[in-house]
N, C-alpha and C. Protein backbone atom coordinates (compact mmCIF):
# COMPACT_ATOMS: atom_id res chain seq x y z
N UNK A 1 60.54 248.74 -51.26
CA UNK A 1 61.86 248.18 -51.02
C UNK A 1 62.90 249.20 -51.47
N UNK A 2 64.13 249.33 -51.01
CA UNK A 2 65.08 250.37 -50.99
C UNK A 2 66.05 249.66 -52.16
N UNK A 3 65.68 250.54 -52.96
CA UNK A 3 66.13 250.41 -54.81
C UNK A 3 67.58 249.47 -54.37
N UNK A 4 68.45 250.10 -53.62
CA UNK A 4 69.93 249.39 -53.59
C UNK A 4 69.83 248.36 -52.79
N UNK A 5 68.81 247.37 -51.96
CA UNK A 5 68.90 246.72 -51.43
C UNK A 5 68.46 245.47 -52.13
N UNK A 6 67.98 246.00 -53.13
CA UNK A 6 66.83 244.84 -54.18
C UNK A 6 68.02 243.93 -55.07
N UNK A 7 69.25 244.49 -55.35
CA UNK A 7 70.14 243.95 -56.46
C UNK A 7 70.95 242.79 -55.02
N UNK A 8 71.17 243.36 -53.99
CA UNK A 8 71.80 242.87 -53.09
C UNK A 8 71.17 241.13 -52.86
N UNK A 9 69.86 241.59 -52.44
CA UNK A 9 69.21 240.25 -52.17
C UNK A 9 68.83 239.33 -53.19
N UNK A 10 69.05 239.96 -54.31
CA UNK A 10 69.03 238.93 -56.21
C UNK A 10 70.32 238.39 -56.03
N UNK A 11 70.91 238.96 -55.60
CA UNK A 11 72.81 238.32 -55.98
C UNK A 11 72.46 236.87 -54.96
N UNK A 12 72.42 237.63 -53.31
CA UNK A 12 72.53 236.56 -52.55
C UNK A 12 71.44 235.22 -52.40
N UNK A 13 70.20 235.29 -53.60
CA UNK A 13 69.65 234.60 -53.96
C UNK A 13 69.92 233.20 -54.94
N UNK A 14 70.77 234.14 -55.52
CA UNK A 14 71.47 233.20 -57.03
C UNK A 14 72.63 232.63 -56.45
N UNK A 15 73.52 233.06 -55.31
CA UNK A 15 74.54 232.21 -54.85
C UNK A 15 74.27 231.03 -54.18
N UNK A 16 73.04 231.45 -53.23
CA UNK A 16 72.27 230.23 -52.70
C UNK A 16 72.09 228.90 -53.37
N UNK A 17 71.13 229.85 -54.76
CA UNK A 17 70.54 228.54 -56.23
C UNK A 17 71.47 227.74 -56.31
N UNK A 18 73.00 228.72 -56.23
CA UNK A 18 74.26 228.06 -57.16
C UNK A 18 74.63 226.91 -56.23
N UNK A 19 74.97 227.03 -54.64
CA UNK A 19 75.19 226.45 -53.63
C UNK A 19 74.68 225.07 -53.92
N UNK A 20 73.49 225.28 -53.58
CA UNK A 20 72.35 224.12 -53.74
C UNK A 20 72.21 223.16 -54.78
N UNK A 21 72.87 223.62 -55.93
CA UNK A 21 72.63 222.80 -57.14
C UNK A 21 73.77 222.38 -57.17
N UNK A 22 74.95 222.33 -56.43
CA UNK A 22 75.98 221.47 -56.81
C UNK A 22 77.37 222.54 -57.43
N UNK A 23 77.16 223.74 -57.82
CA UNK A 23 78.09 224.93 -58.11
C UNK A 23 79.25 224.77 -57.89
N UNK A 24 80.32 223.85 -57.64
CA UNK A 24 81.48 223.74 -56.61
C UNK A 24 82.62 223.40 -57.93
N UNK A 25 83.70 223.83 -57.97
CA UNK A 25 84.92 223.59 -58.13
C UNK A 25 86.01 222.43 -57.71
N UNK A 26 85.22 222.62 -56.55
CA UNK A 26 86.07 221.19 -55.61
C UNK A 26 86.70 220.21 -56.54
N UNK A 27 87.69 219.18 -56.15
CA UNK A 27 87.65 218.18 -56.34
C UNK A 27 86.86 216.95 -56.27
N UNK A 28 86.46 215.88 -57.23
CA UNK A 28 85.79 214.60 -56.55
C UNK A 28 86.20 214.12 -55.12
N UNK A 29 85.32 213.75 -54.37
CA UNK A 29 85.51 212.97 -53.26
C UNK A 29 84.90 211.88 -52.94
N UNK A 30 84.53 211.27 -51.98
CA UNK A 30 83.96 209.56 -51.69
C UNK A 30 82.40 210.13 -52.15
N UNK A 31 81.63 211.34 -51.68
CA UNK A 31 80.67 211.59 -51.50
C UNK A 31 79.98 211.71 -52.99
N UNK A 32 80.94 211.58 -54.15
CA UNK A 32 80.55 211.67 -55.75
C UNK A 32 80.50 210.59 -56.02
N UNK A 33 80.20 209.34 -55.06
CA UNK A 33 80.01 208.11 -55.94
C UNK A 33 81.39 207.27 -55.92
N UNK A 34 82.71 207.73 -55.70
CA UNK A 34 83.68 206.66 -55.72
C UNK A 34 83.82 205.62 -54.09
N UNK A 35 84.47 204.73 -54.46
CA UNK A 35 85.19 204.05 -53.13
C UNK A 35 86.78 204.45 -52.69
N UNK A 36 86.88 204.74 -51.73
CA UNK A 36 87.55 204.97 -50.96
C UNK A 36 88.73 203.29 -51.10
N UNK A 37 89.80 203.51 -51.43
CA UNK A 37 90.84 202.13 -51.82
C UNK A 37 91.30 201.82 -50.31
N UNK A 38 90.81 201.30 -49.55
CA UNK A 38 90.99 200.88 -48.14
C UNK A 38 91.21 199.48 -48.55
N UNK A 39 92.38 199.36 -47.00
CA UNK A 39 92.66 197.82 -46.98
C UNK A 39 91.53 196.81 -47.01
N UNK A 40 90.46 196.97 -46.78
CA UNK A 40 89.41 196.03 -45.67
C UNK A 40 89.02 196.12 -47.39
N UNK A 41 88.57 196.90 -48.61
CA UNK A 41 88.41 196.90 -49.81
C UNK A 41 89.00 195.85 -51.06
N UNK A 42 90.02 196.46 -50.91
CA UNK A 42 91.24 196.16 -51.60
C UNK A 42 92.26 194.93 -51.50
N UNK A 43 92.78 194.25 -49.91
CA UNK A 43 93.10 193.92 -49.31
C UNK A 43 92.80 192.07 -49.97
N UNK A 44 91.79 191.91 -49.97
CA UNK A 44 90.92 190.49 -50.41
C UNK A 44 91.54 190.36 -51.88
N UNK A 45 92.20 191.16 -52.85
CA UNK A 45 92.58 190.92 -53.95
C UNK A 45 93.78 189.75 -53.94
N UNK A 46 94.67 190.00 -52.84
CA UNK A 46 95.70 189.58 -52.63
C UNK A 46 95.72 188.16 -52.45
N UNK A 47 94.26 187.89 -51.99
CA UNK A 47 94.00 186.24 -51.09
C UNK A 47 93.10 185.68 -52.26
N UNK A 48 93.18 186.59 -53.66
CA UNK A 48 92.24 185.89 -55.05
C UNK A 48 90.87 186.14 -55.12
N UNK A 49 90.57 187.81 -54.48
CA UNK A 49 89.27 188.16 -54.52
C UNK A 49 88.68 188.68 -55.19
N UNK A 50 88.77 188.80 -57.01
CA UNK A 50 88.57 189.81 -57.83
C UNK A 50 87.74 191.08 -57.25
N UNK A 51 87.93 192.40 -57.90
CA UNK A 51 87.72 193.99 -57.56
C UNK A 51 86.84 194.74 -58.98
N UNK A 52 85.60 193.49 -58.72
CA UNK A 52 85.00 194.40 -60.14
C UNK A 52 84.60 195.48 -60.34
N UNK A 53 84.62 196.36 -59.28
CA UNK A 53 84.57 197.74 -59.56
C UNK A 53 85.58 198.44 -60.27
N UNK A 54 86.92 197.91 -60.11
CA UNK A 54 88.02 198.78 -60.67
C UNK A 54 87.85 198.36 -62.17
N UNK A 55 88.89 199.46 -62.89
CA UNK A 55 89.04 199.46 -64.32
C UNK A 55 89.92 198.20 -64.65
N UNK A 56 89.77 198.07 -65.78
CA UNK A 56 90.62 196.76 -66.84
C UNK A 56 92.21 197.27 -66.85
N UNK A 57 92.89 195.98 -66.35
CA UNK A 57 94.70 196.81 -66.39
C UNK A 57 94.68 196.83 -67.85
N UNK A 58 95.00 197.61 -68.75
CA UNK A 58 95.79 197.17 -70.61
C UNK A 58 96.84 198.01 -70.28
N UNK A 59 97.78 197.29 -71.15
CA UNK A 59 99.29 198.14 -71.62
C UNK A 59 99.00 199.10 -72.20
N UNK A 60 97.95 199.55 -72.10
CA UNK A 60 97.98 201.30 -72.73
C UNK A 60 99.01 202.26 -72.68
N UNK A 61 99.08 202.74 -73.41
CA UNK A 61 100.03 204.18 -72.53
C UNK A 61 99.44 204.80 -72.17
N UNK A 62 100.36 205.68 -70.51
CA UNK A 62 99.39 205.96 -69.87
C UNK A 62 100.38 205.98 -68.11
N UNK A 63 99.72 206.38 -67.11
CA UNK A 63 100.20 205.86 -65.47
C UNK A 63 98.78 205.10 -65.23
N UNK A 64 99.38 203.98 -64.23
CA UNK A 64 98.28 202.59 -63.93
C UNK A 64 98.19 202.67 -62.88
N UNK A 65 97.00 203.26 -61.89
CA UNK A 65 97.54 203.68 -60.70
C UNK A 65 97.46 202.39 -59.85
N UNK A 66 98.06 202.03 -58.75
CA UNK A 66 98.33 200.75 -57.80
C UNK A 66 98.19 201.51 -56.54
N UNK A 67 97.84 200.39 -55.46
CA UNK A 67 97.94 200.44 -53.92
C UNK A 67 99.32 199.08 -53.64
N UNK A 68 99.64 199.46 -52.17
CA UNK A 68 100.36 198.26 -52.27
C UNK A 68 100.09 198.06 -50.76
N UNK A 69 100.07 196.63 -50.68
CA UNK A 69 99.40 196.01 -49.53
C UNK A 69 100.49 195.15 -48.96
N UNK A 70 100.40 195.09 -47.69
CA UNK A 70 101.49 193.92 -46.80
C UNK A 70 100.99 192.46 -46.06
N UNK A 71 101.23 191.84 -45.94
CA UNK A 71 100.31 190.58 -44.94
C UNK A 71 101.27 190.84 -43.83
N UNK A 72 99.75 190.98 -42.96
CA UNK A 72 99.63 191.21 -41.61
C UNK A 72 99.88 190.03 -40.90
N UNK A 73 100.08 190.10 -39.42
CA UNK A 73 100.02 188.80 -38.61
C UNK A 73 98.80 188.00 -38.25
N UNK A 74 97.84 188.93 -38.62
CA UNK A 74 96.27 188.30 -38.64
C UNK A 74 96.05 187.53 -39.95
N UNK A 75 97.06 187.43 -41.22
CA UNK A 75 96.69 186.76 -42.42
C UNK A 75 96.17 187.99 -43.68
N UNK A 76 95.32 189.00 -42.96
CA UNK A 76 94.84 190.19 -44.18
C UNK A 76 95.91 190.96 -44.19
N UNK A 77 95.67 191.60 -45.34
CA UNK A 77 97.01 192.28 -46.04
C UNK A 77 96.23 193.72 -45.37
N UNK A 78 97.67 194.61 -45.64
CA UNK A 78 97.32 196.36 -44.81
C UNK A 78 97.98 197.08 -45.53
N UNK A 79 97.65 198.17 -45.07
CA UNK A 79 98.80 199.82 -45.73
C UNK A 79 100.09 199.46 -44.63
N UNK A 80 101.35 199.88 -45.31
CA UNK A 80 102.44 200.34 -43.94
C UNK A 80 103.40 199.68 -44.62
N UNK A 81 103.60 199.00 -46.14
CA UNK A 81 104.56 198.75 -45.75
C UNK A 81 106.06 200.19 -46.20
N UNK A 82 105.68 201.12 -46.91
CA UNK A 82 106.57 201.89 -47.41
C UNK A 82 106.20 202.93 -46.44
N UNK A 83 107.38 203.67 -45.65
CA UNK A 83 107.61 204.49 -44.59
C UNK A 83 107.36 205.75 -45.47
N UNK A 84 106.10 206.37 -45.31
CA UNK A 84 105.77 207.50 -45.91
C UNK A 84 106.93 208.97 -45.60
N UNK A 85 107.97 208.89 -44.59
CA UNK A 85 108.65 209.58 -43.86
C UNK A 85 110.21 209.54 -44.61
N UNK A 86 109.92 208.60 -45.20
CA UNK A 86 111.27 208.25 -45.87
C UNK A 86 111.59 207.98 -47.24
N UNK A 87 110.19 207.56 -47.79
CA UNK A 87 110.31 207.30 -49.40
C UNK A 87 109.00 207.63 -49.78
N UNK A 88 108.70 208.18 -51.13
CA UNK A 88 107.37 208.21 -51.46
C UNK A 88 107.28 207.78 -53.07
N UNK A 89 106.09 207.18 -53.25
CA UNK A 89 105.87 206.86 -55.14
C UNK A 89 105.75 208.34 -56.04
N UNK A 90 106.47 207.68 -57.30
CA UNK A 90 105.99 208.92 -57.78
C UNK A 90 104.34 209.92 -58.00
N UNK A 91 104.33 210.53 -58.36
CA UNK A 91 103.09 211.05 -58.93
C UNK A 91 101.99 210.40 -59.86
N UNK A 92 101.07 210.69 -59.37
CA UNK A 92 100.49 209.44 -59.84
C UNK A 92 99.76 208.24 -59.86
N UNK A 93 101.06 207.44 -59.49
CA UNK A 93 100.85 206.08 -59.51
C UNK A 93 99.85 205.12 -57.73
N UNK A 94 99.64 206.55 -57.22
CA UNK A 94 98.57 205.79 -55.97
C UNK A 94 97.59 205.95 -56.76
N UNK A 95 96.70 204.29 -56.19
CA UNK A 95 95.01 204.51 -56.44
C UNK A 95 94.16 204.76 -55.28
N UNK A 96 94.06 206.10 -55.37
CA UNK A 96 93.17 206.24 -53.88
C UNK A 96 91.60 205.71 -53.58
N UNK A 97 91.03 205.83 -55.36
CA UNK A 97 89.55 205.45 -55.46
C UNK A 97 89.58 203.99 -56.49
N UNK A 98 88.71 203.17 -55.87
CA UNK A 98 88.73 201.50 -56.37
C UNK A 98 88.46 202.03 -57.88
N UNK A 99 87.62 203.05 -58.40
CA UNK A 99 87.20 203.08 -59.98
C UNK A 99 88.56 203.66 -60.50
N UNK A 100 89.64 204.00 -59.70
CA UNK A 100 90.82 204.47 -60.62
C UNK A 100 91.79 203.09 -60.41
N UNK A 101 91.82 202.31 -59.84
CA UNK A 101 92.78 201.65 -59.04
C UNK A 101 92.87 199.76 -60.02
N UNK A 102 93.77 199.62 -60.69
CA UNK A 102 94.48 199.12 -62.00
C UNK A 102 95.13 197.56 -61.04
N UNK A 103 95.82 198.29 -60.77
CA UNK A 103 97.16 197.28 -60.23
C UNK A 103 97.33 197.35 -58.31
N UNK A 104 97.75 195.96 -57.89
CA UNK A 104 97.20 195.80 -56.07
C UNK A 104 98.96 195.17 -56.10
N UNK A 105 99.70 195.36 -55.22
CA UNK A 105 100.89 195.30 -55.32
C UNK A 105 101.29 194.21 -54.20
N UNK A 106 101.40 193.05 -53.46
CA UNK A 106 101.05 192.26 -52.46
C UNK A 106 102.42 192.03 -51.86
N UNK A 107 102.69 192.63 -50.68
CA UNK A 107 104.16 192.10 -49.98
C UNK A 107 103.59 190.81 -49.04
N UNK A 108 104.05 189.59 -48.83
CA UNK A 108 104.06 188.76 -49.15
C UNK A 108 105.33 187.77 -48.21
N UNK A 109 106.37 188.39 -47.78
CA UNK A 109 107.14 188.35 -47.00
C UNK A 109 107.82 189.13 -47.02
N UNK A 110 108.78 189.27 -45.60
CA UNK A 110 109.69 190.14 -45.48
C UNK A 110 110.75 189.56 -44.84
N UNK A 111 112.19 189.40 -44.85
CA UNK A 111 112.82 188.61 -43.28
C UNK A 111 114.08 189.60 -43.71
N UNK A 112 114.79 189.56 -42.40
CA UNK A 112 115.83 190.39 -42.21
C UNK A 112 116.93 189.35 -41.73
N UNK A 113 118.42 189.28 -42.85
CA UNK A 113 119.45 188.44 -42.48
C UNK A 113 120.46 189.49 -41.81
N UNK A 114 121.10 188.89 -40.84
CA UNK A 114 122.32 189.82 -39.97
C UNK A 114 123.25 189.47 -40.95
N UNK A 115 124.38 190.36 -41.24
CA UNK A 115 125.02 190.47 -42.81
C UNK A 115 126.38 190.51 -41.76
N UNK A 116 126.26 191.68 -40.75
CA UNK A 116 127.55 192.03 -40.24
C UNK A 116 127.24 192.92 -38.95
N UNK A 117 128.40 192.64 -38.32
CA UNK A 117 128.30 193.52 -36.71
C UNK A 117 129.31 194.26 -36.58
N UNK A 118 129.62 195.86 -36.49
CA UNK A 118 130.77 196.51 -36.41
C UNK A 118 130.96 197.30 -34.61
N UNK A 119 132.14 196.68 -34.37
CA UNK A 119 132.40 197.38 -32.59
C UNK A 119 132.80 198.53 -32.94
N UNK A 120 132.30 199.52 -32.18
CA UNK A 120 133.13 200.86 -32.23
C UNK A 120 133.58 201.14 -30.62
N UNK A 121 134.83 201.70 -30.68
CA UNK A 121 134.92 202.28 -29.23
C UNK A 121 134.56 203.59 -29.10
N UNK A 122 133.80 203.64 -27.65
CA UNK A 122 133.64 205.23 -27.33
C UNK A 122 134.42 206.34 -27.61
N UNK A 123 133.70 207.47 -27.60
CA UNK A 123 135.31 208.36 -27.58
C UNK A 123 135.84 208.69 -26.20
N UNK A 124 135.51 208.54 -24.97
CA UNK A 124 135.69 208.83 -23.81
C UNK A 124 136.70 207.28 -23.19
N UNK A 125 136.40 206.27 -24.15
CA UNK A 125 137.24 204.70 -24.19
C UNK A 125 136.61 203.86 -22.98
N UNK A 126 135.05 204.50 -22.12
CA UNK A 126 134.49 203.25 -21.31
C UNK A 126 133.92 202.12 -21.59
N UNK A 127 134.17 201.83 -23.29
CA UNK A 127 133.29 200.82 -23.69
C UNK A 127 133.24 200.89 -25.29
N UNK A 128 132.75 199.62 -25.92
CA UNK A 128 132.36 199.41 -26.67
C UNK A 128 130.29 199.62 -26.88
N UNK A 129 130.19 199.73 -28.38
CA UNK A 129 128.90 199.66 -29.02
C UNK A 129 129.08 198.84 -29.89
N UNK A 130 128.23 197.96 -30.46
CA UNK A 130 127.91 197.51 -31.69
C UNK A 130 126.75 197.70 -32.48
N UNK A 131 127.63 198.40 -33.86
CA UNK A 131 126.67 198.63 -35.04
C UNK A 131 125.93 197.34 -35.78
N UNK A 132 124.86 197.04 -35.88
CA UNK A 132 123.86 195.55 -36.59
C UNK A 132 123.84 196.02 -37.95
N UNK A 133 124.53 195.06 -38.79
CA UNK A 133 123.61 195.82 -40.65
C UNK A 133 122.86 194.13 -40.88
N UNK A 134 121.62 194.23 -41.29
CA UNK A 134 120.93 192.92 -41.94
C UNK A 134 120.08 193.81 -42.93
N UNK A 135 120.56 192.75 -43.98
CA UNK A 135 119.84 192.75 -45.56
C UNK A 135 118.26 192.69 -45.28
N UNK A 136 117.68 193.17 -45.87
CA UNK A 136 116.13 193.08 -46.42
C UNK A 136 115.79 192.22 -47.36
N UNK A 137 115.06 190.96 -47.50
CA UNK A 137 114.41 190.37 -48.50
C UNK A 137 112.80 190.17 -48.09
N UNK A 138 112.29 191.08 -49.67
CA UNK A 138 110.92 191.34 -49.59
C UNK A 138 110.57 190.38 -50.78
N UNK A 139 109.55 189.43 -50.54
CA UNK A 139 109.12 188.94 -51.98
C UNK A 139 107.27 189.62 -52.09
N UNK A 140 107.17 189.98 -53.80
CA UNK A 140 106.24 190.30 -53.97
C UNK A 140 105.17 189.96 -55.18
N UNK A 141 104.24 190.24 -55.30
CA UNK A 141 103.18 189.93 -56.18
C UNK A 141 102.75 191.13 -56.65
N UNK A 142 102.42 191.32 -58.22
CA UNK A 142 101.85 192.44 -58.75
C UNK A 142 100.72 191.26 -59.74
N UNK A 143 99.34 192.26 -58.90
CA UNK A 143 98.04 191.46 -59.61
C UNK A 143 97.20 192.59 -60.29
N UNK A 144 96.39 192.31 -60.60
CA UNK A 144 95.56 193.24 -61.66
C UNK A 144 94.53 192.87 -60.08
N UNK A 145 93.68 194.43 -60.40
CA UNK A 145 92.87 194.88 -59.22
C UNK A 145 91.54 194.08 -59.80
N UNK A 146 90.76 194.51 -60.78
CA UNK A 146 89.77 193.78 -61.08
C UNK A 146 89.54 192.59 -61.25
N UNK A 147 90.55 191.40 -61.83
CA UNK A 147 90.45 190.34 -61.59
C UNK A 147 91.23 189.43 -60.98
N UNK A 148 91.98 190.20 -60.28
CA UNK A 148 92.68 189.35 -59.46
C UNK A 148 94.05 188.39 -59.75
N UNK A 149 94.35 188.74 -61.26
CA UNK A 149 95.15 187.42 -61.99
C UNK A 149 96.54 188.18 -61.80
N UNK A 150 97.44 187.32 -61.19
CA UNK A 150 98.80 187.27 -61.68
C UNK A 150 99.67 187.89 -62.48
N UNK A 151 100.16 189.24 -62.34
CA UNK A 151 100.98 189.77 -63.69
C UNK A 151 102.43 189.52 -63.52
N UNK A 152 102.81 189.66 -62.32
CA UNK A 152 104.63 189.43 -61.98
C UNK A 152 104.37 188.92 -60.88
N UNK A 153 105.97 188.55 -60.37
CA UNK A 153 106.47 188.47 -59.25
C UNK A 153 107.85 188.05 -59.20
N UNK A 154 108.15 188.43 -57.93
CA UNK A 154 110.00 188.80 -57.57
C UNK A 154 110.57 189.06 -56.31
N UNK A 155 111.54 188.14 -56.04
CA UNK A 155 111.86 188.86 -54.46
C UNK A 155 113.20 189.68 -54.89
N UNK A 156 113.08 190.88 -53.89
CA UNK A 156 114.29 191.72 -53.92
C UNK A 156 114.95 192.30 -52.71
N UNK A 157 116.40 192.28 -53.02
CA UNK A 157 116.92 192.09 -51.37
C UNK A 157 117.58 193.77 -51.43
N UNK A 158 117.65 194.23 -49.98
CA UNK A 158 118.01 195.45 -50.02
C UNK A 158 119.19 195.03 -49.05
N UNK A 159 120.37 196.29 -49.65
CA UNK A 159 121.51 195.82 -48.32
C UNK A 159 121.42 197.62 -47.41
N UNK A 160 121.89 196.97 -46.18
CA UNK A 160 122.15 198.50 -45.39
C UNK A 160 123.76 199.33 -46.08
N UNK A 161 123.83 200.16 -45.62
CA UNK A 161 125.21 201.64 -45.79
C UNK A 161 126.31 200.39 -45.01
N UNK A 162 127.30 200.36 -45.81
CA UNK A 162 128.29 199.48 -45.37
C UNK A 162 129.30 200.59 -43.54
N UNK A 163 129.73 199.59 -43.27
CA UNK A 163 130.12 200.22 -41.54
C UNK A 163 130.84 201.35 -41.52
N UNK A 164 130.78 202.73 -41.14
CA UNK A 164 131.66 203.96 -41.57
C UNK A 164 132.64 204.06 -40.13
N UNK A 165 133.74 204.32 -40.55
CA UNK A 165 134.91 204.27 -39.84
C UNK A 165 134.16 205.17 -38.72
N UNK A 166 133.24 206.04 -38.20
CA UNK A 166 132.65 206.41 -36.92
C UNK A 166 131.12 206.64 -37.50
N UNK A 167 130.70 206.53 -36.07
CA UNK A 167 129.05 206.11 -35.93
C UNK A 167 128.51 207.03 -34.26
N UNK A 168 127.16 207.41 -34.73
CA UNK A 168 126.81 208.39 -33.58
C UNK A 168 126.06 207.14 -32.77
N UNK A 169 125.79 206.96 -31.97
CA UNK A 169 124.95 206.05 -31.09
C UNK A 169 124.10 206.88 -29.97
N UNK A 170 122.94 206.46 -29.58
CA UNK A 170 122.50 207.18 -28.62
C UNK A 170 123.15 206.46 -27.12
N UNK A 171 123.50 208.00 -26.77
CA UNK A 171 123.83 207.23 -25.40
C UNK A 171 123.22 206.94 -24.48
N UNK A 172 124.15 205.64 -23.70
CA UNK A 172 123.66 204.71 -22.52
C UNK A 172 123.21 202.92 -23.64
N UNK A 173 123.37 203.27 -24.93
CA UNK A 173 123.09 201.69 -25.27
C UNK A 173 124.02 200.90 -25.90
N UNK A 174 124.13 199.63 -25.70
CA UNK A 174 124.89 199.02 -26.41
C UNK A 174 124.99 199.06 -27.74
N UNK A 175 124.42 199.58 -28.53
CA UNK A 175 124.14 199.60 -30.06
C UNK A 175 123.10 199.75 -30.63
N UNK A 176 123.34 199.42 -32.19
CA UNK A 176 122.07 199.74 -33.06
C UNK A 176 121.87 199.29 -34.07
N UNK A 177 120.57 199.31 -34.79
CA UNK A 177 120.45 198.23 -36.26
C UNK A 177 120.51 199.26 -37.53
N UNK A 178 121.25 198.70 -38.18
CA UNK A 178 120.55 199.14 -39.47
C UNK A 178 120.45 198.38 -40.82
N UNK A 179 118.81 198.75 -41.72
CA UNK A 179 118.73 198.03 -42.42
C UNK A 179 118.62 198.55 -43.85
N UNK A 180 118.46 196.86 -45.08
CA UNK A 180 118.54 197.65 -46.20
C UNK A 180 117.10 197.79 -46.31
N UNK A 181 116.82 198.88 -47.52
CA UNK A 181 115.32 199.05 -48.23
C UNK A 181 115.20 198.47 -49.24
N UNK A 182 113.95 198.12 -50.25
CA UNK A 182 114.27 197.82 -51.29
C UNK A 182 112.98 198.71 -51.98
N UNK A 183 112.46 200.19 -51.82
CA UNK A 183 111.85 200.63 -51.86
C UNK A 183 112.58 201.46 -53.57
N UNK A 184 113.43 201.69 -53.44
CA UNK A 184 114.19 202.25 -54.97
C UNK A 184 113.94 200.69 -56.29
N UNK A 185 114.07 199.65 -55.65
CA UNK A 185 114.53 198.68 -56.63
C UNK A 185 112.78 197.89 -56.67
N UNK A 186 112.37 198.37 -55.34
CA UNK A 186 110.57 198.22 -55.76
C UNK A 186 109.92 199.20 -56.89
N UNK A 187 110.02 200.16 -56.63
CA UNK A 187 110.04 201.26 -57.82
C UNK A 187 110.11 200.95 -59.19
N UNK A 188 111.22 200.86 -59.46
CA UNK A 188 112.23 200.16 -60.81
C UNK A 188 111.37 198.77 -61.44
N UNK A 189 111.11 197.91 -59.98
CA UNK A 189 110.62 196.94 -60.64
C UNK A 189 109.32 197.25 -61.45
N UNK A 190 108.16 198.00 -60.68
CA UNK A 190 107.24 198.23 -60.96
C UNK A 190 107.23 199.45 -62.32
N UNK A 191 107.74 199.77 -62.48
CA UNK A 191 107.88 201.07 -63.43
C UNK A 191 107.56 200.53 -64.51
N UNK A 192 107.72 199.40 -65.36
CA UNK A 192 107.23 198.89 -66.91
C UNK A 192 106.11 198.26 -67.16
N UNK A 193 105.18 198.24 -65.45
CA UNK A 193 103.95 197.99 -65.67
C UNK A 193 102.90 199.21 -65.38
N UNK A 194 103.69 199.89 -64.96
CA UNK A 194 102.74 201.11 -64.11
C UNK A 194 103.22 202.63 -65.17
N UNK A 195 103.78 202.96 -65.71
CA UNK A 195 104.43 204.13 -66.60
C UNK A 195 104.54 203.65 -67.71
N UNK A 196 103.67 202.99 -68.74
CA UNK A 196 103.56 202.59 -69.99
C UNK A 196 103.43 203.80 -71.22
N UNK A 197 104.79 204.06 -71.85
CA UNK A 197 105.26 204.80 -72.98
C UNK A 197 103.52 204.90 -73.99
């Protein structure tokens, strides 16, 4: 064997070993044994399904990580209700895997009241638009993931950007909606169960 070829094929032997035995840096993933925090999982907490896989909520100090779930028109709760495009949780506080996942967050309703309607005239003067603002009221439930019990609950109303003396509209329509969030004051609420000093 050709003396310099012998160290070559020891190296690429031992990277193999290393390969094979698990050698990796990676992060955990589903494939190490956790669950994956899916609605179809998770979801049943909401309707009083205890989650004995997940950990015990305590006021520890500490971040408590939560999912937060919506009821659907089929009755099961889903992902969707916070517009990933527009607001996000802090750091943290998602439970992506059921063995990290503390707290199940349950929206519960949602309805939208018309608050106010503002006319604007074109600038060209062939017409009117009307601007829609309706309030947001979300009521919600914060349960403990493993057993399912009751820790809060609260409805909170969001208002829209009050009517600005001009407004862009897309043209060719009569108008447009806009609404409030309550995704800042969802936050807030949740913060003294989920960010424990």
């Amino acid at each position: 064997m050709n003396r310099k070829l012998g160290p070559i094929l020891i190296l690429l032997v031992l990277a193999l070993v290393t390969l094979a035995c698990g050698g990796s840096d990676e992060p955990a993933s589903p494939s190490d044994g956790k669950t994956q925090s899916t609605a179809y999982v998770v979801g049943p907490v909401c309707q009083g399904t205890p989650l004995p896989d997940a950990p015990l909520y305590t006021r520890a100090s500490g971040t408590h990580p939560l999912v937060i779930l919506e009821l659907g028109d089929g009755g099961n709760y889903r992902y969707g209700f916070i517009d990933p495009d527009s607001y996000g949780l802090p750091d943290g506080w998602n439970g992506d895997y059921v063995e990290d996942l503390e707290l199940v967050v349950c929206v519960d309703q949602e309805e939208n009241a018309l608050v106010e309607e503002c006319a604007y005239t074109l600038e060209d003067g062939s017409g009117t638009v009307t601007l829609s603002r309706y309030s947001t009221q979300v009521t919600f439930r914060l349960l403990e993931a493993q057993t399912g019990r009751e820790i809060a609950a609260d409805t909170l109303v969001g208002m829209p950007h009050e009517c600005q003396d001009t407004e862009e509209f897309i043209e060719g329509t009569a108008g447009s909606a806009i609404y409030g969030q309550v995704y800042q004051k969802l936050e807030d609420w949740l913060r003294p169960y989920v960010e424990i000093p």
